[in-house]
Protein backbone atom coordinates (compact mmCIF):
# COMPACT_ATOMS: atom_id res chain seq x y z
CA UNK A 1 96.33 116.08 140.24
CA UNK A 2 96.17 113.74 137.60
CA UNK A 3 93.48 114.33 134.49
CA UNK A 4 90.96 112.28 133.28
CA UNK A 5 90.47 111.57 130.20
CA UNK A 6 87.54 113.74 129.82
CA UNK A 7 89.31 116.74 130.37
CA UNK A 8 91.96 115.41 127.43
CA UNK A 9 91.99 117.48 124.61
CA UNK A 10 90.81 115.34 121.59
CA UNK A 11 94.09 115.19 120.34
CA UNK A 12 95.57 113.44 123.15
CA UNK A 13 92.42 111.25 123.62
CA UNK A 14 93.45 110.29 119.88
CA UNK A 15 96.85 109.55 120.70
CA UNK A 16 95.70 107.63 124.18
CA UNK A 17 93.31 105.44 122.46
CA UNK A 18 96.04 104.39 119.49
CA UNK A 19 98.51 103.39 122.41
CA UNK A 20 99.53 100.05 122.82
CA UNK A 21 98.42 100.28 126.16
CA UNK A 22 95.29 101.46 125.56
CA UNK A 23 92.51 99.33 127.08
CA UNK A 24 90.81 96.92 125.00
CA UNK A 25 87.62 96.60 127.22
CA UNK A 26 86.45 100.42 126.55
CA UNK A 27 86.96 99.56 122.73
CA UNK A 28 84.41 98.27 120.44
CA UNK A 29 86.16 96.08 118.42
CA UNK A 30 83.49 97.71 115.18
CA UNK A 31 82.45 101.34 114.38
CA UNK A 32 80.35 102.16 111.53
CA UNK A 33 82.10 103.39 108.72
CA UNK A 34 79.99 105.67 105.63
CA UNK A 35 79.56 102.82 103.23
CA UNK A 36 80.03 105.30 100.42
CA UNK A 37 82.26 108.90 99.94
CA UNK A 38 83.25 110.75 97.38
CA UNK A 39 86.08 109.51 96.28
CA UNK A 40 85.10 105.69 96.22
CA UNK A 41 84.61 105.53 92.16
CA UNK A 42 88.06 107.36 91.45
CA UNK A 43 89.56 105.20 93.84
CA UNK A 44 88.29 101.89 93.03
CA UNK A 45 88.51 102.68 89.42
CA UNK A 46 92.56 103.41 89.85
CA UNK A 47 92.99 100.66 92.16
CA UNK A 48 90.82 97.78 90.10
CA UNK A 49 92.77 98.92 86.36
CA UNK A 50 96.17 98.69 87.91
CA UNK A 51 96.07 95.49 89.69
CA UNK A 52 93.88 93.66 86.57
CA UNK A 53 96.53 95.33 84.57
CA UNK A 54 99.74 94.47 86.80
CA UNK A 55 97.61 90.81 86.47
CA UNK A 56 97.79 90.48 82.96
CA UNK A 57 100.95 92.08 82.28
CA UNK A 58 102.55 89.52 84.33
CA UNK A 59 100.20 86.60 83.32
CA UNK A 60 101.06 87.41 79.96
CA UNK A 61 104.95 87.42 80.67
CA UNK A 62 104.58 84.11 82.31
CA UNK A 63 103.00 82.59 78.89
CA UNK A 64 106.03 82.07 77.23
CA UNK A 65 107.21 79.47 79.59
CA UNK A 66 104.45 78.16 82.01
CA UNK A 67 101.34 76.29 80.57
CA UNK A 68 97.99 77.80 80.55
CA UNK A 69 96.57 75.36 83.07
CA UNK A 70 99.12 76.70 85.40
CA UNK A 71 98.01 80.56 84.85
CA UNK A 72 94.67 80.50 84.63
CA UNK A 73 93.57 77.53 86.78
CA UNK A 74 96.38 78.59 89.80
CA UNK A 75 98.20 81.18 89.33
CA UNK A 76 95.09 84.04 88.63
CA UNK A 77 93.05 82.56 91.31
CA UNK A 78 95.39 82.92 93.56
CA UNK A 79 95.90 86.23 93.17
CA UNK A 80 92.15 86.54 93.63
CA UNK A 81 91.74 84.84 96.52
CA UNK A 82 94.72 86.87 98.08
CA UNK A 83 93.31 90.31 96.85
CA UNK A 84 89.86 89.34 98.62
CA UNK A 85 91.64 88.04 102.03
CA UNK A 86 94.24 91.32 101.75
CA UNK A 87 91.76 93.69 101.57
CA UNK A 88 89.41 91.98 103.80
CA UNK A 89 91.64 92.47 106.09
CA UNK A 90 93.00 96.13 105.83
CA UNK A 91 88.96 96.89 106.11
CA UNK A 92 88.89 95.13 109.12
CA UNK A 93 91.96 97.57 110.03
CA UNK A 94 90.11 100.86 109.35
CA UNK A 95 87.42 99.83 111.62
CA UNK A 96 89.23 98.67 114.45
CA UNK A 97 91.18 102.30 114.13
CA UNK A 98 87.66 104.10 113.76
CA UNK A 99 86.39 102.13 116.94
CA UNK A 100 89.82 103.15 119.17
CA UNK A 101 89.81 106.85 117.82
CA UNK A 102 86.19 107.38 117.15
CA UNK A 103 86.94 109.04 113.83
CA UNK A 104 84.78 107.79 111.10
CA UNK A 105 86.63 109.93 108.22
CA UNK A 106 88.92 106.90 107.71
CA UNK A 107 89.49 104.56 104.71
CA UNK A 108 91.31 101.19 104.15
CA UNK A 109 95.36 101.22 102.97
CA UNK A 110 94.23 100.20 99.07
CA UNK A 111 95.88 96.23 98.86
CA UNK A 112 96.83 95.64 95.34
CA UNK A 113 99.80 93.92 93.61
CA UNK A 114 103.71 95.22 93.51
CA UNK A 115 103.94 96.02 90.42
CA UNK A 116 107.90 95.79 89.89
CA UNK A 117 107.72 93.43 92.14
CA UNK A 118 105.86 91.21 89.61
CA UNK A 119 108.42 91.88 86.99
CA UNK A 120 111.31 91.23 89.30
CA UNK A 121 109.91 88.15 90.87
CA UNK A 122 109.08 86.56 87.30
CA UNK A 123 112.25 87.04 85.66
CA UNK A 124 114.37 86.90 88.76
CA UNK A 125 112.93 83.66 90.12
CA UNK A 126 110.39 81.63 87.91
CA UNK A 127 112.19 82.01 84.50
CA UNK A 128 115.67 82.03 86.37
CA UNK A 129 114.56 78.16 87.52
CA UNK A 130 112.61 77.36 84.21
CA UNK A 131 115.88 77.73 82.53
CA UNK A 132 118.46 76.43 84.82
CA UNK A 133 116.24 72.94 84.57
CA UNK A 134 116.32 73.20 80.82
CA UNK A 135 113.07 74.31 79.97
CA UNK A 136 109.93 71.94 79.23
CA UNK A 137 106.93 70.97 81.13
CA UNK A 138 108.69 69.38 84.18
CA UNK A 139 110.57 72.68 84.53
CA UNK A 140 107.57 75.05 84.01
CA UNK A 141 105.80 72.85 86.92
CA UNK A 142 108.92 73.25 89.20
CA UNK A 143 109.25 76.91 88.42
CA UNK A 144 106.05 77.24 89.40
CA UNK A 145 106.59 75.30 92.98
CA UNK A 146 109.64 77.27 93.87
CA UNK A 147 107.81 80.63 92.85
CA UNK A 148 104.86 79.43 95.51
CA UNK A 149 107.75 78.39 97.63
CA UNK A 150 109.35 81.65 97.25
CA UNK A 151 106.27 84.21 97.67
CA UNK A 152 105.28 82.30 101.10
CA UNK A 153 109.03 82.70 102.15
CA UNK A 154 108.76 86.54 101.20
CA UNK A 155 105.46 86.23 103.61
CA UNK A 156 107.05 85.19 106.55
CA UNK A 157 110.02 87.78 106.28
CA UNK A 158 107.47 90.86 105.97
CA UNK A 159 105.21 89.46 109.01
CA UNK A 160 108.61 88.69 111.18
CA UNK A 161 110.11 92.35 110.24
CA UNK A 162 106.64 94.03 110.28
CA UNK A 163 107.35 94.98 113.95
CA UNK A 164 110.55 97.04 113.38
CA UNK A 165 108.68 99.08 110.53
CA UNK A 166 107.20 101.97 113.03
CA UNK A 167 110.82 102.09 114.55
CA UNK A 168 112.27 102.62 110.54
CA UNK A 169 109.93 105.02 110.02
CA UNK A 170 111.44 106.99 112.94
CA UNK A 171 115.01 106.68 112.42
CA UNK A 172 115.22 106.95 108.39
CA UNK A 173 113.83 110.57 106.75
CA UNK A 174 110.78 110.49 105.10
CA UNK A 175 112.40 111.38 101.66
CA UNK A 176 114.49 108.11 102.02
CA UNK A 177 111.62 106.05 102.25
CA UNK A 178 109.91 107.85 98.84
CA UNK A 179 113.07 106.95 96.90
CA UNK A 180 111.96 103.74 95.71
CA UNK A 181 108.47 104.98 94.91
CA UNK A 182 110.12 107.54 93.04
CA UNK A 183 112.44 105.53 91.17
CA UNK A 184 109.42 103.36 89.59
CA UNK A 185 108.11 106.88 88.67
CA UNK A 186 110.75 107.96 86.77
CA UNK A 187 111.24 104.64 85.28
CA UNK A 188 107.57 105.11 83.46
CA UNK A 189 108.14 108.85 82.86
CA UNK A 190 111.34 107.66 80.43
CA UNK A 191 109.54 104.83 79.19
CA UNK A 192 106.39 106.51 78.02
């Protein structure tokens, strides 16, 4: 005889309810989350100083070639407005997942900026085209264009391959998928 889901342990109701078959009609889509933990300052704090860091770190590398009007007036906002629809929407995550397992001891993935990633992409993409064209305001404003170009382009490849990352997970050890993580680690234990 078949059990309900009553008589489920709560670790299998857990694992039932994050199923993608699980039924969306017995699932509020919202579940109350404590608007403040312990935890929250620390975490914010961290999470604000290296992104407004990252920020100007880059922002700052960017000055030597691209005008200010470019920076402040796209560039920055942009990163706003992404920061506040990123992390928007990994809130919007946490709930959903407190609603399906009815856990409320949750939190949102933090959403911040890739820090070598920021590095990388400015040297390997805007200053590589800022050059190539000679330098000078027509090639700041086209180094800027192809960076846009290039950082929706990086979008669409981590949306399209975002499906195959729970099958990764699976197949490659967990100490694989740390290397890179440790790599920038060890990169700012030599350099400090």
């Amino acid at each position: 005889m078949a059990s309900t889901n009553e008589e489920k342990p709560q670790a299998e109701k857990t694992a039932d309810a994050m199923s993608p078959a699980a039924p969306m009609a017995d699932v509020k889509w919202y579940r109350s989350l404590p608007l403040f933990v312990p935890g929250d300052v620390d975490a914010f704090a961290g999470l604000f100083s290296n992104n407004l860091a990252t920020m100007l770190a880059g922002a700052q590398m960017l000055s030597s070639i691209l005008p200010a009007e470019i920076i402040f007036g796209r560039i920055i906002p942009g990163v706003g407005l992404s920061m506040l629809v990123g992390c928007t929407y990994y809130m919007v995550q946490a709930l959903l997942t407190a609603s399906k397992t009815g856990q409320t001891k949750l939190c949102c993935l933090p959403f911040g900026i890739n820090t070598p990633g920021v590095f990388a992409f400015n040297s390997g993409i805007i200053f590589a085209v800022y050059y190539s064209e000679g330098g000078g305001e027509q090639a700041a404003e086209l180094a800027w264009q192809v960076g846009v170009a290039a950082n929706f382009v990086q979008g669409v490849v981590n949306i399209s391959l975002s499906p195959f990352g729970p099958h990764i997970s699976r197949a490659v050890p967990m100490v694989a998928l740390l290397g890179s993580i440790s790599s920038v680690g060890i990169a700012w234990l030599y350099a400090n």
